[in-house]
Protein backbone atom coordinates (compact mmCIF):
# COMPACT_ATOMS: atom_id res chain seq x y z
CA UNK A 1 -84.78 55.85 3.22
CA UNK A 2 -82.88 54.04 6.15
CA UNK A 3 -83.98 56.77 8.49
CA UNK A 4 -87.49 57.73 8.01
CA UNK A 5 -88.50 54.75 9.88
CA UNK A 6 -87.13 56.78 12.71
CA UNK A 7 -87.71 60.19 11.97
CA UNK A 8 -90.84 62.24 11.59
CA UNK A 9 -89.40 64.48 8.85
CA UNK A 10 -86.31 63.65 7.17
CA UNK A 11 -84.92 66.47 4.89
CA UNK A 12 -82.51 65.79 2.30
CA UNK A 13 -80.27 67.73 0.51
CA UNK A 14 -82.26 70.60 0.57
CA UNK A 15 -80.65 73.25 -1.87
CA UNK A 16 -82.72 76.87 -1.76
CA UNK A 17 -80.83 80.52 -3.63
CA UNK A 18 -82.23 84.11 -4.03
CA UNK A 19 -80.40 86.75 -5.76
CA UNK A 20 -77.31 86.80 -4.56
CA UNK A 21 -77.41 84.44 -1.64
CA UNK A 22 -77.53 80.24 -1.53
CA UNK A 23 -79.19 80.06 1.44
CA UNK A 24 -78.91 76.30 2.13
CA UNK A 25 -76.81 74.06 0.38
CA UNK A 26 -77.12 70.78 0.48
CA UNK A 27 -79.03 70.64 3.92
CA UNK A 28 -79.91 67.65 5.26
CA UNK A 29 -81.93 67.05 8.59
CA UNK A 30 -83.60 64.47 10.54
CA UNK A 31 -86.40 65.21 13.60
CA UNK A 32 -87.54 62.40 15.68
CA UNK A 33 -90.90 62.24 17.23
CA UNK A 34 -90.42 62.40 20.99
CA UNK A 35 -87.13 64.67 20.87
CA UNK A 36 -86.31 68.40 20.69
CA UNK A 37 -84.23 69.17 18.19
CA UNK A 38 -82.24 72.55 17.59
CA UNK A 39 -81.16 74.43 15.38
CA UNK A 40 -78.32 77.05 15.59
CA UNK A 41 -76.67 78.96 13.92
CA UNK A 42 -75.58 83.14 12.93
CA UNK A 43 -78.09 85.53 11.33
CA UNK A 44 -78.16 84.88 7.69
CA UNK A 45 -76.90 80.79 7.88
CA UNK A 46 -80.24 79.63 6.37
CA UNK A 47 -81.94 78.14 9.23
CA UNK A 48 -85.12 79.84 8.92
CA UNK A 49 -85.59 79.34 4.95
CA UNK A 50 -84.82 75.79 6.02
CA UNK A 51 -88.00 75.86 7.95
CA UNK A 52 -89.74 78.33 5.83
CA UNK A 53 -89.46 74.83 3.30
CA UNK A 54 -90.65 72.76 5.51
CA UNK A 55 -93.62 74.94 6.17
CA UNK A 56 -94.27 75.30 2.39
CA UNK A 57 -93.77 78.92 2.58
CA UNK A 58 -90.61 78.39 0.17
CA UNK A 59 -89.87 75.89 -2.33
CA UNK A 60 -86.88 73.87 -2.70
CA UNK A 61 -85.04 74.41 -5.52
CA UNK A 62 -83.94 70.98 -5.12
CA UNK A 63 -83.66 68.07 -2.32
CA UNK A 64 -86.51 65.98 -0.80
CA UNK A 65 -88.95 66.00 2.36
CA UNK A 66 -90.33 62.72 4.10
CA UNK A 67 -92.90 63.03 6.58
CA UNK A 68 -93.64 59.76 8.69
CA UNK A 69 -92.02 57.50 5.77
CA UNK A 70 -93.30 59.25 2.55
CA UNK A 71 -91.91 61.36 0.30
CA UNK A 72 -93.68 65.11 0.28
CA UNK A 73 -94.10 68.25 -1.93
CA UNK A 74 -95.22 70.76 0.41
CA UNK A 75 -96.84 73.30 -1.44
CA UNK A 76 -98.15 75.87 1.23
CA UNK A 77 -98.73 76.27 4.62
CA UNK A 78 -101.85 75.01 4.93
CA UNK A 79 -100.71 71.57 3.47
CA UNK A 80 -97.92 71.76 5.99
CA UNK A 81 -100.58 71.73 8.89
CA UNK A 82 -102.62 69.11 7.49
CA UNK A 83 -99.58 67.00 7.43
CA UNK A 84 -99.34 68.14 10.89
CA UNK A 85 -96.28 70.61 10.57
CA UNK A 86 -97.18 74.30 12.71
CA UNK A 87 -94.43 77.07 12.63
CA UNK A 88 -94.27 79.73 15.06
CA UNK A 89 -92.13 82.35 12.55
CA UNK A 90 -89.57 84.81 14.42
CA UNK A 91 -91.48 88.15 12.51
CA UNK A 92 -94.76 87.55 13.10
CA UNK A 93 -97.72 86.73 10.91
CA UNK A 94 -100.36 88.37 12.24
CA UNK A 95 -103.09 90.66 10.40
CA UNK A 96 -102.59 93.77 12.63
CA UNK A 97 -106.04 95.49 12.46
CA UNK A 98 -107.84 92.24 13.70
CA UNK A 99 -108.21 91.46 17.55
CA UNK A 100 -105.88 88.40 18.91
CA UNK A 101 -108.89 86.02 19.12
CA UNK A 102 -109.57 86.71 15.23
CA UNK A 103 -106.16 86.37 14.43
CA UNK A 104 -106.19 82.86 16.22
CA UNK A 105 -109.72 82.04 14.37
CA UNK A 106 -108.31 82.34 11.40
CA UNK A 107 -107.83 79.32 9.62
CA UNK A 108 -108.81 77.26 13.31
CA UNK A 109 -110.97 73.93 12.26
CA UNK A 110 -113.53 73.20 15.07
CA UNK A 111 -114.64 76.66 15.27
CA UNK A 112 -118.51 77.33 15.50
CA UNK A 113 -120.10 79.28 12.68
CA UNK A 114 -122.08 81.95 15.01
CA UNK A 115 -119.35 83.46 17.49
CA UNK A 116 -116.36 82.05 16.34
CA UNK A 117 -114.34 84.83 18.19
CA UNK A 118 -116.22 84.05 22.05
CA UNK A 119 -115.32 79.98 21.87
CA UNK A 120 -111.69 81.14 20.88
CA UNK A 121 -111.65 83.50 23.08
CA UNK A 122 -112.29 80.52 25.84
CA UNK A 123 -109.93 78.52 24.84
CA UNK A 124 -107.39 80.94 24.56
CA UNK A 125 -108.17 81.89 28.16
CA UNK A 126 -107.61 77.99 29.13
CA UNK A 127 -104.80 77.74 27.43
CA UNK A 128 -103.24 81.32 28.55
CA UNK A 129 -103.75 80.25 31.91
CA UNK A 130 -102.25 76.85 31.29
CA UNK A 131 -99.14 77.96 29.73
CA UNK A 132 -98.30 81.25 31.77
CA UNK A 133 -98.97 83.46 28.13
CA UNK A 134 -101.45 86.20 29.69
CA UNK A 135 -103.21 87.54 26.06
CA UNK A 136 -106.06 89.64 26.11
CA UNK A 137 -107.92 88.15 23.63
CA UNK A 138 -110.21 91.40 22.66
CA UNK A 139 -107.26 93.83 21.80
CA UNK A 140 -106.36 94.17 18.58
CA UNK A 141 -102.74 93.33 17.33
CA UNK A 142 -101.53 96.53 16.10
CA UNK A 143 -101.62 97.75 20.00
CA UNK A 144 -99.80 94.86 21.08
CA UNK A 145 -96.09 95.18 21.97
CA UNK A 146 -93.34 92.89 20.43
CA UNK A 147 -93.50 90.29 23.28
CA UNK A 148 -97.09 90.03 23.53
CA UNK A 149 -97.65 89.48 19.63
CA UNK A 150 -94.63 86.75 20.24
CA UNK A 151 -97.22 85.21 22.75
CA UNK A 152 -100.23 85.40 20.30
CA UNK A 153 -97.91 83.36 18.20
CA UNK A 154 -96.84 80.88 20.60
CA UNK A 155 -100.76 80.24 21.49
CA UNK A 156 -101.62 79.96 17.61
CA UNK A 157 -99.49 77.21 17.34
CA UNK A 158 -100.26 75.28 20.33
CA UNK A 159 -103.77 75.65 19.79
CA UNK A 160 -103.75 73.80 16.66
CA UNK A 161 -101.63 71.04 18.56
CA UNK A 162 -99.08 70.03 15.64
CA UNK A 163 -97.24 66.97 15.86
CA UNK A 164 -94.47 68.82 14.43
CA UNK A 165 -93.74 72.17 15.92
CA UNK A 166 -90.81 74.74 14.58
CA UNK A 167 -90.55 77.55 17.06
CA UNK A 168 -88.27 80.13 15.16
CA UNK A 169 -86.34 81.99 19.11
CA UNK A 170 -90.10 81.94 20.49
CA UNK A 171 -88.76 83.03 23.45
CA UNK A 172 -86.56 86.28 22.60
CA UNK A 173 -89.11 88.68 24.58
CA UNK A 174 -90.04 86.25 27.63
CA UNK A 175 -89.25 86.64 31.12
CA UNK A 176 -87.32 84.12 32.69
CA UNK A 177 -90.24 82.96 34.23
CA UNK A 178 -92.17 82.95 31.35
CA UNK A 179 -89.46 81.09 29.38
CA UNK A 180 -89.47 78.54 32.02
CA UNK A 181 -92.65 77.67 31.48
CA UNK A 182 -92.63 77.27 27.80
CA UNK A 183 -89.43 74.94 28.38
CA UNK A 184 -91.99 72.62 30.55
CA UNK A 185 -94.68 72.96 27.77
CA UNK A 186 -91.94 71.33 25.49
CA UNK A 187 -91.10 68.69 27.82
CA UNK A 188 -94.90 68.15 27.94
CA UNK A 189 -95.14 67.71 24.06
CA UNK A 190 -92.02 65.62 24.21
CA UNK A 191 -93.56 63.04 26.52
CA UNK A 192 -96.65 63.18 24.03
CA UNK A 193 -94.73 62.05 20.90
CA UNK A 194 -94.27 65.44 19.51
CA UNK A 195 -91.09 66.28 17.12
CA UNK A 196 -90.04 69.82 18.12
CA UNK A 197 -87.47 72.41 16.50
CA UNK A 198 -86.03 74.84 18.80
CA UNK A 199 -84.30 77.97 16.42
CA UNK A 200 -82.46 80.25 19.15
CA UNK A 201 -80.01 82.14 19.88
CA UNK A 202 -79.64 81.52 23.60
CA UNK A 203 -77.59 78.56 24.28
CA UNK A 204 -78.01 78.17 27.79
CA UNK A 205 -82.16 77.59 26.55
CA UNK A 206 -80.73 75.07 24.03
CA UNK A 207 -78.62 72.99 26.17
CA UNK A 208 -81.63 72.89 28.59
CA UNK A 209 -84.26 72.19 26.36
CA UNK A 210 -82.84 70.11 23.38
CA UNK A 211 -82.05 66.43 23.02
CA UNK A 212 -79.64 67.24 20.28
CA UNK A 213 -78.24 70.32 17.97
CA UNK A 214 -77.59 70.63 14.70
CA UNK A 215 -75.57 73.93 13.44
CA UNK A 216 -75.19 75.60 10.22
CA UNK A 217 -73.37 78.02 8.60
CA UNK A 218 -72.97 79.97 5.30
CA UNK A 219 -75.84 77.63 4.01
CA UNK A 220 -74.46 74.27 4.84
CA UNK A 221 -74.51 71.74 8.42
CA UNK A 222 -71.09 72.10 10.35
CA UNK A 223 -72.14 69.27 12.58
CA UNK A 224 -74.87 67.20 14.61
CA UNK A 225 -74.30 66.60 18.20
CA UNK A 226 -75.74 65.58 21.37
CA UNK A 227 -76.95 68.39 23.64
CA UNK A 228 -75.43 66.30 26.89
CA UNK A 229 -72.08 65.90 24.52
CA UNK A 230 -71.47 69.40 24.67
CA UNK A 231 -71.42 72.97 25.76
CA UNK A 232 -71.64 76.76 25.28
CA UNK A 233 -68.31 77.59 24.37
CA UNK A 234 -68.03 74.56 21.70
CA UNK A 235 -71.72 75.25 20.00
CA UNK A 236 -70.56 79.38 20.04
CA UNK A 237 -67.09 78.48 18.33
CA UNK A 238 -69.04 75.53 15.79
CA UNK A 239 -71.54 78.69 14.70
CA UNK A 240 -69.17 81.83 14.26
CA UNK A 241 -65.70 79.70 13.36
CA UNK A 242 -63.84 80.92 16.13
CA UNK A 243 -63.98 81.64 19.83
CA UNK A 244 -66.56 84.19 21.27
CA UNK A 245 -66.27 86.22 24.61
CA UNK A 246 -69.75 85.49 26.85
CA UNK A 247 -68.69 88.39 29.39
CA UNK A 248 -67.52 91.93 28.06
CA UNK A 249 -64.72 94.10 29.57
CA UNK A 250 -67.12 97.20 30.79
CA UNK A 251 -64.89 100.06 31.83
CA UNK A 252 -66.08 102.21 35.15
CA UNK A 253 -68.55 104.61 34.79
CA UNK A 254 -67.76 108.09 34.48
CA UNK A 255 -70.78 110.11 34.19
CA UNK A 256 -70.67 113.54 32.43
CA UNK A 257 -73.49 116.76 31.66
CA UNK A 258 -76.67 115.36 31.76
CA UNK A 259 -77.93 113.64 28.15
CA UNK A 260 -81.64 113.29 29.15
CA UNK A 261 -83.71 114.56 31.75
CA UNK A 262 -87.73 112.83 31.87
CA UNK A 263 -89.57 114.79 33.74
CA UNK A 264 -93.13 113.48 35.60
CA UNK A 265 -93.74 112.23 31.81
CA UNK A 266 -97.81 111.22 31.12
CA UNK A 267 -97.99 109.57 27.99
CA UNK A 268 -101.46 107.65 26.46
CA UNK A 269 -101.34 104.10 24.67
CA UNK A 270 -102.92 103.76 21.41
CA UNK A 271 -106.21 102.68 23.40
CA UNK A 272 -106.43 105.94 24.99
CA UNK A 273 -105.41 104.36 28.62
CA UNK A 274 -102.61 105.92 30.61
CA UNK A 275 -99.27 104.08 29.68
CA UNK A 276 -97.08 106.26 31.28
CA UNK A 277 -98.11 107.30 34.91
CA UNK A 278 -95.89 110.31 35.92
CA UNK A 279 -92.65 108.27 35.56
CA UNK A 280 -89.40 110.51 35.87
CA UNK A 281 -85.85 110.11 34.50
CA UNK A 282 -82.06 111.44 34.76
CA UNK A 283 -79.56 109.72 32.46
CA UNK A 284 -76.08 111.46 31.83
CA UNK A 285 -73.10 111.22 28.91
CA UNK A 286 -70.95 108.15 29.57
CA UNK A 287 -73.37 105.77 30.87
CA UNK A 288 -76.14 103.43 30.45
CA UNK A 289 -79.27 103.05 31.75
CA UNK A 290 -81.21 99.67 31.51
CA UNK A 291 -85.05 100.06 31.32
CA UNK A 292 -86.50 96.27 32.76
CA UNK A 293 -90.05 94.82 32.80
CA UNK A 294 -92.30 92.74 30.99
CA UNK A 295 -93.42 93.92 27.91
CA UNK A 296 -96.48 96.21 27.41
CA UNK A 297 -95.95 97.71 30.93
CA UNK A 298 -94.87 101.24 28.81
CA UNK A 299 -91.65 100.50 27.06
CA UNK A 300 -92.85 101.27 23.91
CA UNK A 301 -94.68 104.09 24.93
CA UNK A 302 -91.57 105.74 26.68
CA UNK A 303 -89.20 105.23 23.52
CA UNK A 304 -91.75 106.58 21.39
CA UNK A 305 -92.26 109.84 23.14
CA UNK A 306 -88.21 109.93 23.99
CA UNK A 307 -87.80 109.82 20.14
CA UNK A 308 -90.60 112.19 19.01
CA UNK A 309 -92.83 109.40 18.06
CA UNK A 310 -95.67 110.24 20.17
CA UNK A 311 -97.08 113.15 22.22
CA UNK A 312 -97.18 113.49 25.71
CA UNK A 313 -99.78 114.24 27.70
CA UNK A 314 -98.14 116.14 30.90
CA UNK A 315 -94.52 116.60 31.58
CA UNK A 316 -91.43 117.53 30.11
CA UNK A 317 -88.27 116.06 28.20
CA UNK A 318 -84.86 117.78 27.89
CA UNK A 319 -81.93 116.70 25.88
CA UNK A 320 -78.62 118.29 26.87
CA UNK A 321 -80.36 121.09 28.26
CA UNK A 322 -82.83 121.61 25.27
CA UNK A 323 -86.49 121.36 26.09
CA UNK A 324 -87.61 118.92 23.29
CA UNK A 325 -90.48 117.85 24.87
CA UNK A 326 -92.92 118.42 21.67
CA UNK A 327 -90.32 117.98 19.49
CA UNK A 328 -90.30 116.34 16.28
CA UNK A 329 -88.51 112.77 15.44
CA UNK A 330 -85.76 114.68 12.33
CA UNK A 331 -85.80 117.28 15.18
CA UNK A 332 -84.86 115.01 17.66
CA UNK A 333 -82.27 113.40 15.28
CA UNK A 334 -80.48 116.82 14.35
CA UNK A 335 -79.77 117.41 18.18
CA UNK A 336 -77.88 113.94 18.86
CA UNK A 337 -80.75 111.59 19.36
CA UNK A 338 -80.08 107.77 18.04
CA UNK A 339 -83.07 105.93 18.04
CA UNK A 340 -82.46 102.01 17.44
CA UNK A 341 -86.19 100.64 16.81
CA UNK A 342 -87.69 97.68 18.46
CA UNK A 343 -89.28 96.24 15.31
CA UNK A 344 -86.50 96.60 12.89
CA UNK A 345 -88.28 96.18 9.95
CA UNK A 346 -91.02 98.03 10.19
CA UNK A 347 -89.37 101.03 11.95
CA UNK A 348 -85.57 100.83 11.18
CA UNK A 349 -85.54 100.54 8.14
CA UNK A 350 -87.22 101.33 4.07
CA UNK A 351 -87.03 97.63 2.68
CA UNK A 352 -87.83 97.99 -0.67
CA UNK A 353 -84.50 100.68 -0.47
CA UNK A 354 -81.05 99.44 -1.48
CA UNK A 355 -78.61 99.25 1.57
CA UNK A 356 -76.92 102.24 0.71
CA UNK A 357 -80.01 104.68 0.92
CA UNK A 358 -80.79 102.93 4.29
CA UNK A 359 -77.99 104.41 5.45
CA UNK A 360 -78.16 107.47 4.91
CA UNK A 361 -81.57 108.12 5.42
CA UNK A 362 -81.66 110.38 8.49
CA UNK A 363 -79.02 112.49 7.64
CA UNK A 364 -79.76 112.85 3.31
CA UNK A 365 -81.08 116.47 4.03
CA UNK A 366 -77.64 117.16 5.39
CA UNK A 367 -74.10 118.10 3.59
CA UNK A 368 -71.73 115.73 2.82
CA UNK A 369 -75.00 113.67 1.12
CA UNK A 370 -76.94 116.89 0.14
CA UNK A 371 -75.73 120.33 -1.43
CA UNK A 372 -78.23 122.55 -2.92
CA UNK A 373 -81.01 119.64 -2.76
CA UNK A 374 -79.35 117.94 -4.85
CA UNK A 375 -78.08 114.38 -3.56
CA UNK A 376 -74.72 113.20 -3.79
CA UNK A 377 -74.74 109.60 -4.71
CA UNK A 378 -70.58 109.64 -5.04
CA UNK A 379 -70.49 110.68 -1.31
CA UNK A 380 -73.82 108.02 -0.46
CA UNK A 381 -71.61 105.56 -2.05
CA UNK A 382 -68.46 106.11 -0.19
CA UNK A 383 -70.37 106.49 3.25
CA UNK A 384 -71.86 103.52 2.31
CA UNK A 385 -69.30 101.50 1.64
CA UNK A 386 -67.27 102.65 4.68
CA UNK A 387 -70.31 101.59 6.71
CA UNK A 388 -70.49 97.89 5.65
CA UNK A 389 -67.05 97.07 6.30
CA UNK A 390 -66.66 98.90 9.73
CA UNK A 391 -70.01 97.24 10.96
CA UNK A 392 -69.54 93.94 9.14
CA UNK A 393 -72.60 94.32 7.15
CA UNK A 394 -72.95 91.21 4.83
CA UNK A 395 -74.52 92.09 1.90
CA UNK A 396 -73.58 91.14 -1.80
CA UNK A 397 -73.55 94.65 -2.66
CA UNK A 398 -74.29 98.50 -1.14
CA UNK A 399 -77.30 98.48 -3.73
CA UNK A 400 -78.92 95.13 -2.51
CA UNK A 401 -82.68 95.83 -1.21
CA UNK A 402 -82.26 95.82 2.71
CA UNK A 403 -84.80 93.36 2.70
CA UNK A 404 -82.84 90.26 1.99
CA UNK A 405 -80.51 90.63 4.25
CA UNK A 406 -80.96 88.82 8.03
CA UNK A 407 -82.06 90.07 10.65
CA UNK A 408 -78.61 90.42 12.23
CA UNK A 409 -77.29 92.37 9.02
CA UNK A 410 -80.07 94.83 8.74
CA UNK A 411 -79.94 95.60 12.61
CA UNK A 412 -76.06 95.83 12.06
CA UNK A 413 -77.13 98.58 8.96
CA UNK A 414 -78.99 100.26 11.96
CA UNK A 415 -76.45 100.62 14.30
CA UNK A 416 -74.45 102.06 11.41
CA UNK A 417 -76.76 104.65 10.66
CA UNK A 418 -78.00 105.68 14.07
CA UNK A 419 -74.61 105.66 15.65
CA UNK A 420 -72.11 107.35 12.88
CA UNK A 421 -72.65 111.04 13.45
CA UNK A 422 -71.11 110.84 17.08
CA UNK A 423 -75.07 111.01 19.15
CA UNK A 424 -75.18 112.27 22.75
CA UNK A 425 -78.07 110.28 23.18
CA UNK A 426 -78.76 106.62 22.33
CA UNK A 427 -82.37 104.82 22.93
CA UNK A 428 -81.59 101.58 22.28
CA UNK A 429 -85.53 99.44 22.50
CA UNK A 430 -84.14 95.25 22.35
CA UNK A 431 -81.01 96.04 20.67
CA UNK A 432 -79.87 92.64 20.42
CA UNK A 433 -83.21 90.86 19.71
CA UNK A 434 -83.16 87.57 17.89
CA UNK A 435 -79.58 87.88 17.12
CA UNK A 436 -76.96 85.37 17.19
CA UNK A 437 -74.28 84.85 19.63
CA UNK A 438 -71.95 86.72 17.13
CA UNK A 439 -74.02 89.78 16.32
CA UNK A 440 -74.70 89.82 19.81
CA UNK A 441 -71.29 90.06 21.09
CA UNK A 442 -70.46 92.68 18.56
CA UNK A 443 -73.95 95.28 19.02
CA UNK A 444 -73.01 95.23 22.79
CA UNK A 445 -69.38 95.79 22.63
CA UNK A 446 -70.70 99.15 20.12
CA UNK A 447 -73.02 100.27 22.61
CA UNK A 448 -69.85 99.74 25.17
CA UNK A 449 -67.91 101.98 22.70
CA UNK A 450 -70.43 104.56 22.52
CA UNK A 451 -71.05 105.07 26.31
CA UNK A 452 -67.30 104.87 26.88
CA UNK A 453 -67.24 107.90 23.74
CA UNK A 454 -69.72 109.91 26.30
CA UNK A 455 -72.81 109.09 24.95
CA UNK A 456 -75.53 108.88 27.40
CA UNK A 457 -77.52 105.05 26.75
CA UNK A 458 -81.07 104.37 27.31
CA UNK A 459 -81.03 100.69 26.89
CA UNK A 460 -84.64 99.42 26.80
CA UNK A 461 -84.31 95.12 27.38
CA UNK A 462 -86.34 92.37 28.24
CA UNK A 463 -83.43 90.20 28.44
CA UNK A 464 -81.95 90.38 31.93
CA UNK A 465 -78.85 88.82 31.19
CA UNK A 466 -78.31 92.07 28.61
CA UNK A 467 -79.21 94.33 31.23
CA UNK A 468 -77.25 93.42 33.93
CA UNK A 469 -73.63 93.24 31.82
CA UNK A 470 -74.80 96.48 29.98
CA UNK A 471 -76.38 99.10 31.99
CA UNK A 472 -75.09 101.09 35.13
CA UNK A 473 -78.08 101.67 36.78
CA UNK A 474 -81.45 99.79 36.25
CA UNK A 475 -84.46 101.08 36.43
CA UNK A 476 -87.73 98.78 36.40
CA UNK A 477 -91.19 99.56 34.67
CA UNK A 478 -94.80 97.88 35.76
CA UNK A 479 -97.87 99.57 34.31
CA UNK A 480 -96.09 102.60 33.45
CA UNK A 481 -94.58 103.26 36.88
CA UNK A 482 -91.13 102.74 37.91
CA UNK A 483 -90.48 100.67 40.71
CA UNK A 484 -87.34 101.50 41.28
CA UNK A 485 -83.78 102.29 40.28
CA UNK A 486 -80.75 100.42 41.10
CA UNK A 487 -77.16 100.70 40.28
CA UNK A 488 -76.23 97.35 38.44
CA UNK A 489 -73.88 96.43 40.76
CA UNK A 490 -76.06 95.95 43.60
CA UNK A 491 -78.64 94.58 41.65
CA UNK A 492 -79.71 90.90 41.61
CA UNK A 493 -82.03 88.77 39.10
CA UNK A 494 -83.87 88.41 42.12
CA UNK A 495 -84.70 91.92 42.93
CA UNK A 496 -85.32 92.88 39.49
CA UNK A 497 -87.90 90.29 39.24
CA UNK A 498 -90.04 91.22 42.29
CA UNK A 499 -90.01 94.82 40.77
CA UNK A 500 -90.68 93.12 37.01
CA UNK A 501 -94.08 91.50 39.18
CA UNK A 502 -95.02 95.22 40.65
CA UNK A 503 -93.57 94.70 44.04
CA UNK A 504 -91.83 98.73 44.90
CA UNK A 505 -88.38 99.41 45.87
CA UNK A 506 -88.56 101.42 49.08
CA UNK A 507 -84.61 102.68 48.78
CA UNK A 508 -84.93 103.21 45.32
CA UNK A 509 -84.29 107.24 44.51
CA UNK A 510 -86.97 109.52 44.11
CA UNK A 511 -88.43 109.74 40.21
CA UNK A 512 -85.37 107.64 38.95
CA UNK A 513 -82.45 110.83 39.80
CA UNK A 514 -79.17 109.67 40.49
């Protein structure tokens, strides 16, 4: 084993299948302490089973792991943290009734019998503080948004202070600020000896942060370079095989009749607080409108009422004219409303269902798929398969269970669904979330397609990046008021980040109007 004097975990040949699917073939992978290592590659090229082995949440079907110079069987993750391996995974896995300090006490050595919750709570609050994660440590996880369960995550694991840390696109939901401060924490751990794997999608973050990059694809390692020895365009054509555009063609705006009008909207979080504070909206056919902020300022809130989700307390919503303000979500749906879910899995989708009756499960009430209530499997089928090769769904078949396919696919099987009956109105909540450069690419230029069909785009985004090549105006949330809107091309990161950190946009029009 020439190189586990080296390397703090040495994986070799690492072969792992499921139905279907060999998921890596062949893999082989070296970490070395002091170093950040990442990983890349497209939705679906085995990167996270890879790590789900190393963190004994899978077992090899065949291949070998060394840690520090010995040969391993990992057999779960708690023998993966005693051998000092922490994961932070991509979905998270977190008990959602319990409060965030429970879910950190969980499984935490060094915590005091009597009050185990108050000293985590204290260190959390350290740490928090330290790292630029603000958690509060009393609510409970279920009422936490997407982002702020990814930062419950990202404190789990550097509470337990591995000497091996696999952070599976920990920062997909982060602010730029936020994000820069995890990339110091890294160089931190670095200095300390620590062996780090850095999953994401975001090369720019990669080439910053890692020492050097390995990418796979289909399964198997294309190549192992040096992060200094290369660049964006050459890691982008190494994952999808060919050459991917970084900035879309957007045609001008033409905005039409008005898609969705928001008016003075009061809406209550799950705690019973105010989430929505009077906020008001215009958004027309045949353009886009980006939604900013960091999360849990009301994002969630305001796609859930938008798509019939949840009540509001005051105010009014209208959808091409129609008051839907109490409407329900299949009512919402039969009047042109696409709804593309934050959490993907647990909103998006049924994923014990086969692919096929994902698809069509808004519109299986509806002819061609229903006549008489009776279902039409012949015309499922044919929808189906129409689907999967217009949206690129990989899938070994239209009756595989949506839940083995990647993240990218089943978001893909989304966008397929939500967007093929022509919708007036798309709310799009992180649309492009954890996705690959690829998938990426492809979910924006749709969203492009639709807006330039004259569908009217809410596009709710935590990535700034998306925001500004998508959207043409922004408007910015902070504890469910809007700062301020501002068409995209007078906007600046700069701007949108004083309003992101509460600070008001005198010019900006009144209620969010055009």
């Amino acid at each position: 084993m020439a190189e586990a004097a080296w390397a703090a975990i040495h994986l070799q040949n690492i072969t792992k299948s499921f139905p279907g699917v060999l998921a890596n073939d062949r893999v082989s992978l070296a970490l070395r302490s002091g170093e950040v290592h990442a990983l890349l590659g497209e939705n679906g090229a085995g990167k996270t089973t890879l790590m789900n082995i190393l963190y004994g949440l899978y077992r090899a079907d065949a291949g070998e792991i060394w840690v520090k110079g010995r040969k391993v069987n990992i057999r779960s993750p708690r023998h993966a943290l005693s051998l000092g391996i922490g994961m932070v995974h991509q979905h998270f896995k977190l008990v959602l009734p319990h409060t965030v300090a429970e879910n950190v006490a969980l499984g935490l050595s060094g915590t005091p019998f009597w009050a185990p919750t108050r000293a985590v709570a204290r260190r959390l609050g350290d740490l928090s503080d330290r790292y630029g994660l603000p958690v509060d440590p009393d609510r409970r996880v279920w009422d936490l948004s997407a982002g702020e369960q990814q930062r419950v995550e990202i404190l789990k694991a550097l509470i337990r202070g591995a000497e091996v840390l696999v952070l599976d696109e920990p920062t997909s939901v982060l602010t730029p600020h936020e994000v820069g401060e995890l990339l110091k924490v890294l160089g931190r751990m670095k200095a300390e000896g620590h062996a780090i794997v850095f999953i994401s999608h975001k090369l720019d973050e990669v080439l910053e942060a890692a020492d050097w990059v390995t990418v796979m694809r289909r399964g198997q390692v294309v190549g192992t370079v040096r992060a200094e020895e290369t660049d964006k365009a050459a890691l982008a054509r190494m994952m999808v095989g060919r050459e991917v555009v970084f900035r879309l063609t957007k045609k001008a705006c033409t905005p039409g009749e008005a898609a969705l009008v928001a008016e003075d909207l009061h809406v209550r979080s799950d705690r019973g607080s105010l989430a929505l504070k009077g906020i008001s909206l215009a958004l027309c056919r045949g353009e886009i409108l980006g939604v900013a902020g960091v999360a849990g300022n009301g994002q969630r809130e305001l796609v859930e009422v938008l798509t019939g989700l949840r009540r509001a307390e005051r105010g009014r919503v209208q959808v091409l004219g129609q008051d839907l303000t109490r409407a329900s979500a299949r009512r919402l749906s039969d009047s042109g409303v696409a709804h593309i879910p934050e959490e993907r899995i647990r909103m998006g989708i049924v994923p014990g269902l086969s692919v096929e009756e994902n698809l069509i499960l808004k519109r299986h009430h509806r002819p061609p798929f229903c006549r008489g209530g009776i279902l039409r499997l012949a015309a499922a089928r044919r929808f189906a398969g129409q689907a999967i090769e217009e949206y690129r769904i990989q899938t070994p078949s239209a009756r595989t269970p949506a839940k083995l396919l990647s993240g990218g696919n089943i978001q893909k099987l989304i966008l397929a669904r939500e967007l093929s009956g022509s919708p007036a109105l798309v709310i799009a909540a992180h649309p492009t979330y954890g996705l690959d450069v690829g998938a990426t690419e492809q979910i924006r230029e749709l969203l492009l397609r639709q807006r330039d069909a004259g569908a009217g785009i809410l596009l709710v985004s935590e990535d700034l990046e998306e925001i500004m090549e998508l959207a043409d105006r922004i408007a910015v949330l902070f504890r469910g008021e809007i700062m301020g809107v501002v068409p995209a091309g007078e906007a600046s990161l700069e701007e949108i980040g004083l309003m992101m950190a509460g600070e008001r946009r005198a010019a900006a029009a009144a209620g969010g109007g055009r």
